[in-house]
N, C-alpha and C. Protein backbone atom coordinates (compact mmCIF):
# COMPACT_ATOMS: atom_id res chain seq x y z
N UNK A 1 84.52 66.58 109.71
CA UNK A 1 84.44 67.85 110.40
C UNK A 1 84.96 68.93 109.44
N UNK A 2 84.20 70.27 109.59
CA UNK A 2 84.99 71.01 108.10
C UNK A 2 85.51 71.81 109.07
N UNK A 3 85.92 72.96 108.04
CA UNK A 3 87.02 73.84 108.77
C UNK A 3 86.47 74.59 110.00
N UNK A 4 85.35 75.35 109.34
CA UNK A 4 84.57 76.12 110.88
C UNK A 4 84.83 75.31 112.31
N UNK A 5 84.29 74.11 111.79
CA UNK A 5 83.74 73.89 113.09
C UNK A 5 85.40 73.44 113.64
N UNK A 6 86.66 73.06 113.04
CA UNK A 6 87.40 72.95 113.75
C UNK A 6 88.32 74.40 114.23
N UNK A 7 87.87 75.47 113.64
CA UNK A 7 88.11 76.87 114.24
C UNK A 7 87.66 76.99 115.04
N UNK A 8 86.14 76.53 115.24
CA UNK A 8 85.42 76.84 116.69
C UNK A 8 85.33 75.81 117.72
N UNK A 9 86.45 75.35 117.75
CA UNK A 9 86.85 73.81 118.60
C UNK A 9 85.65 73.45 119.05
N UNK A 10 84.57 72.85 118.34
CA UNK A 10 83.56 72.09 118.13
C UNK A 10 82.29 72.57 119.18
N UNK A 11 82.25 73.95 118.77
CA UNK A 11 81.62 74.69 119.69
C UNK A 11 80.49 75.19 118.82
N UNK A 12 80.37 74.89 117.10
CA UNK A 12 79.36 75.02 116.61
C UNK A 12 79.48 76.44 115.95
N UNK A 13 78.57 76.93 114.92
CA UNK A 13 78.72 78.37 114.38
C UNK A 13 77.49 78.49 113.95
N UNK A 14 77.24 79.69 113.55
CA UNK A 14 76.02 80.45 112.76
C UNK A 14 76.57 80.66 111.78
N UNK A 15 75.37 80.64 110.81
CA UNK A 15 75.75 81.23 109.26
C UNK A 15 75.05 82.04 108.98
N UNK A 16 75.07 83.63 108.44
CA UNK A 16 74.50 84.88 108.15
C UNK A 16 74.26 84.73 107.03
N UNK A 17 73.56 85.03 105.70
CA UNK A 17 73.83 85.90 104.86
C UNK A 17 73.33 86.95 104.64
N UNK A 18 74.82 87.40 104.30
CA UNK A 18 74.43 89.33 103.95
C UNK A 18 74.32 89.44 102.77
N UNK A 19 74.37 90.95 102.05
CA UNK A 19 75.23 91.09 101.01
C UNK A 19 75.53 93.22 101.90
N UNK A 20 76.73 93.42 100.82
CA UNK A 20 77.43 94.05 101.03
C UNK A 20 77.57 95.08 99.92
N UNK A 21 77.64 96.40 100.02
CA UNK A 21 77.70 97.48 98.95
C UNK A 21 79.00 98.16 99.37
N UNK A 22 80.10 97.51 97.70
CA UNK A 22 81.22 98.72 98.00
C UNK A 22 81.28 99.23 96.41
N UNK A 23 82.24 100.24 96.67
CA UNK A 23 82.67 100.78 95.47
C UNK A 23 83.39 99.95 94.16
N UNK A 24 83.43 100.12 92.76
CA UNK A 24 84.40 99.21 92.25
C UNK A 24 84.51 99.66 90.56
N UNK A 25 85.55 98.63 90.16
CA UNK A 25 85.62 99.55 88.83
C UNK A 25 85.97 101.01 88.84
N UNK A 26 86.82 101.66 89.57
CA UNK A 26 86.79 103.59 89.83
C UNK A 26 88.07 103.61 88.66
N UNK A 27 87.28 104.79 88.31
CA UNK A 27 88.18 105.32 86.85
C UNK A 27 88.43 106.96 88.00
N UNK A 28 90.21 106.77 87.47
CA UNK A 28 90.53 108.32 87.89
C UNK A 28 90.27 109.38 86.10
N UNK A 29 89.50 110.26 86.41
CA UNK A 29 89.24 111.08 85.05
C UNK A 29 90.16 112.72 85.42
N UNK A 30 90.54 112.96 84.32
CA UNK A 30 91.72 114.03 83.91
C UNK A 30 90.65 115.49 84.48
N UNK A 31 91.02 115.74 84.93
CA UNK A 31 91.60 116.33 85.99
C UNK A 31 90.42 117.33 87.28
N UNK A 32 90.38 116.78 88.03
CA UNK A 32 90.60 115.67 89.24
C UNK A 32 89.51 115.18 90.10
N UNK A 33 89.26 113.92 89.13
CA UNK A 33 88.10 112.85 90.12
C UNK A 33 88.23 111.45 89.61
N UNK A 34 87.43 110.76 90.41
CA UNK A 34 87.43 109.23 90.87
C UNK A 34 86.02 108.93 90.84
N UNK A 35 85.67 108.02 89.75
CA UNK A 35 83.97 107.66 90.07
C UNK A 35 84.09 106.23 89.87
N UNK A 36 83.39 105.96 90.33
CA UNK A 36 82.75 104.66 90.54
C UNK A 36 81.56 103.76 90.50
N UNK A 37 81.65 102.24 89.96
CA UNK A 37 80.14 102.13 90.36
C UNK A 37 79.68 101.51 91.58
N UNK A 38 78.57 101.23 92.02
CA UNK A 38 77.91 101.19 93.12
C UNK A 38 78.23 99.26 92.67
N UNK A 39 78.83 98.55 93.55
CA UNK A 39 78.36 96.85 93.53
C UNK A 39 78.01 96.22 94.92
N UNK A 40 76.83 95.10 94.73
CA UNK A 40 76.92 94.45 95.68
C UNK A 40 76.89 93.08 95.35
N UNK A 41 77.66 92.70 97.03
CA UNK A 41 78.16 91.07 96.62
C UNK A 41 77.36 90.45 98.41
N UNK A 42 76.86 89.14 97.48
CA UNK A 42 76.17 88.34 98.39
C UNK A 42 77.58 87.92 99.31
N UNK A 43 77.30 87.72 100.34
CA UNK A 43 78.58 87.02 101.23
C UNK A 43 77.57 86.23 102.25
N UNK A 44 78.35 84.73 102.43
CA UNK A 44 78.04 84.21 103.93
C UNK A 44 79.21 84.57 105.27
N UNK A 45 78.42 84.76 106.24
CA UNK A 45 79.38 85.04 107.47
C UNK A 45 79.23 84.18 108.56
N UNK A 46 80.37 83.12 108.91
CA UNK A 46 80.39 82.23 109.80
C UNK A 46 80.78 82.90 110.97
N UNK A 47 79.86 82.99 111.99
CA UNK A 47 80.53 83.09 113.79
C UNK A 47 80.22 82.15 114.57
N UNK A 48 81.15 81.94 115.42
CA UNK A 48 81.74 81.14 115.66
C UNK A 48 80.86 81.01 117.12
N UNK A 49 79.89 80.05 118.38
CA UNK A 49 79.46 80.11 119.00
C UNK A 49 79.78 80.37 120.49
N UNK A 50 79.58 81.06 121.50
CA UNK A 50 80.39 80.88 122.86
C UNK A 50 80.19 79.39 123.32
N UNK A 51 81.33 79.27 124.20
CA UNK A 51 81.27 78.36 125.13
C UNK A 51 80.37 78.47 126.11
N UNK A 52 79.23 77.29 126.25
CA UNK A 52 77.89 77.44 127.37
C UNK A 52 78.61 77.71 128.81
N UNK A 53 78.35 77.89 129.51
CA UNK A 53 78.53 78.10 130.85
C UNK A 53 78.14 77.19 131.61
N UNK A 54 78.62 75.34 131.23
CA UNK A 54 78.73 74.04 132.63
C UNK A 54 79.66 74.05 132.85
N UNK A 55 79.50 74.05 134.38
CA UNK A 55 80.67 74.12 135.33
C UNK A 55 81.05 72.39 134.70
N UNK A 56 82.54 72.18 134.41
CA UNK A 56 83.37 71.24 134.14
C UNK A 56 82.48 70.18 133.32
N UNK A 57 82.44 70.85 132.22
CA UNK A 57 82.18 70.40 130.71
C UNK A 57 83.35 70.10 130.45
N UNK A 58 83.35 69.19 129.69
CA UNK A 58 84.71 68.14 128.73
C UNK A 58 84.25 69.34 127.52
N UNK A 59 85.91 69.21 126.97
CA UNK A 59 85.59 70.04 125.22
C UNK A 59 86.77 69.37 124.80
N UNK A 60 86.81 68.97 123.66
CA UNK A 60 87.80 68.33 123.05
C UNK A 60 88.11 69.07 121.98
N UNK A 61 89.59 69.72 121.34
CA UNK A 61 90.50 70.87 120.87
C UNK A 61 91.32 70.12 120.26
N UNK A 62 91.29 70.31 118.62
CA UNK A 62 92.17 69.63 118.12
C UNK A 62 93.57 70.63 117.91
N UNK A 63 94.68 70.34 118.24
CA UNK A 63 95.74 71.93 118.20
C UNK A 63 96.14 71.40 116.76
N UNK A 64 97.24 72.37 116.58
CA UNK A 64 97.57 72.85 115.16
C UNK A 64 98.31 71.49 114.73
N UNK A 65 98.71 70.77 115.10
CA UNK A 65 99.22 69.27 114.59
C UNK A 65 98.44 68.08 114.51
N UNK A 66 96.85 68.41 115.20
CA UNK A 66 95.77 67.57 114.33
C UNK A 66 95.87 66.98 115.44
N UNK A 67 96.37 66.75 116.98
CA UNK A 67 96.47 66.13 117.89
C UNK A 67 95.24 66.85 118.79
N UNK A 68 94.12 65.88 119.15
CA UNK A 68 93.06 66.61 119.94
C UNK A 68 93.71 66.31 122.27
N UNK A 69 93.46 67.68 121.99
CA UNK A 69 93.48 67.98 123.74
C UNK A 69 91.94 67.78 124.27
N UNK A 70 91.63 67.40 125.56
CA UNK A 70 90.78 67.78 126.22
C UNK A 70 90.95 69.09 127.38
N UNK A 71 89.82 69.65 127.18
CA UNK A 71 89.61 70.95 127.81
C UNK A 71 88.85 70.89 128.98
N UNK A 72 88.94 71.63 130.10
CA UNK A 72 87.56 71.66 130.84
C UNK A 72 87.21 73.32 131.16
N UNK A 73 86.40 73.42 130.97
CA UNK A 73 85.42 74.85 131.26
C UNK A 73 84.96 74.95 132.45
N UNK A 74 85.57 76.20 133.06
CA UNK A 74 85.17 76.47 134.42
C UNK A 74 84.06 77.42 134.68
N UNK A 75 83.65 78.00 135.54
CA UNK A 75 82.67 79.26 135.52
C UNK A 75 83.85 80.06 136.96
N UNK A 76 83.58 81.39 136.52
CA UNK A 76 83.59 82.46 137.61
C UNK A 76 82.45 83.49 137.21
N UNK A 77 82.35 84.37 138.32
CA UNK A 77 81.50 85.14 138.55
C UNK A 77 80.63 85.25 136.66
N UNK A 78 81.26 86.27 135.63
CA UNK A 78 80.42 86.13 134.84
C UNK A 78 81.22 85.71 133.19
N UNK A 79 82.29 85.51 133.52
CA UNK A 79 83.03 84.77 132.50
C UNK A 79 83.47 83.24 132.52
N UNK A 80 83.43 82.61 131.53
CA UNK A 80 83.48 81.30 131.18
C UNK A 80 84.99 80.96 130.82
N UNK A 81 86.25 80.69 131.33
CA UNK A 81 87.47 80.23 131.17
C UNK A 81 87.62 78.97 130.83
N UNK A 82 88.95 78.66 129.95
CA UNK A 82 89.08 77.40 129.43
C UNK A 82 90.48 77.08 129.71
N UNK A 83 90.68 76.13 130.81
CA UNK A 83 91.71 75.83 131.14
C UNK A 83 92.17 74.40 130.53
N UNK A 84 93.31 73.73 130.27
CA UNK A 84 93.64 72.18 130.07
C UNK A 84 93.73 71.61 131.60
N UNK A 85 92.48 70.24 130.99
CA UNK A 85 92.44 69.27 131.75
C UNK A 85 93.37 68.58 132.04
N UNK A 86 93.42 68.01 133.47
CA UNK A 86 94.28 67.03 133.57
C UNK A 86 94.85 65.84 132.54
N UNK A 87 95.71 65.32 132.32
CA UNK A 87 95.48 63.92 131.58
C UNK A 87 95.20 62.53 132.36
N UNK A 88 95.15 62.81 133.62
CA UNK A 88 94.29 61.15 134.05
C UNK A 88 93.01 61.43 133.61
């Protein structure tokens, strides 16, 4: 399991790629400006997927000591809550 998917407690992700235009290299010149050149950098962007909306779906959550919880997912009106399951 790599890292994403245990950020997105196994809820799955998308991968984008962009790229991105910032400034870089800026020289301050005597007296008084800042130029720069124009760069762009390829980037991937992982997000992270919602939780589907079944009423009392199992999700299994590994917490920060590598110890996995089970979860259950409830529904109300139009939000999806994640409460801890019982342990029986």
């Amino acid at each position: 399991m790599d890292s994403c998917e245990v950020m997105c407690c196994g809820r799955g992700y998308d991968t984008s790629h962009i790229t991105r235009k910032t400034k870089c290299e800026c020289k301050f010149h005597w007296c008084c400006a800042v130029r720069c050149q124009d760069c762009v950098e390829a980037l991937d962007v992982h997000t992270c997927k919602n939780f589907k909306k079944e009423k009392n779906k199992r999700v299994r959550h590994w917490g920060a000591m590598g110890t996995p919880t089970d979860w259950v997912v409830t529904e109300d009106l139009t939000y999806a809550t994640v409460v801890q399951a019982d342990a029986s």
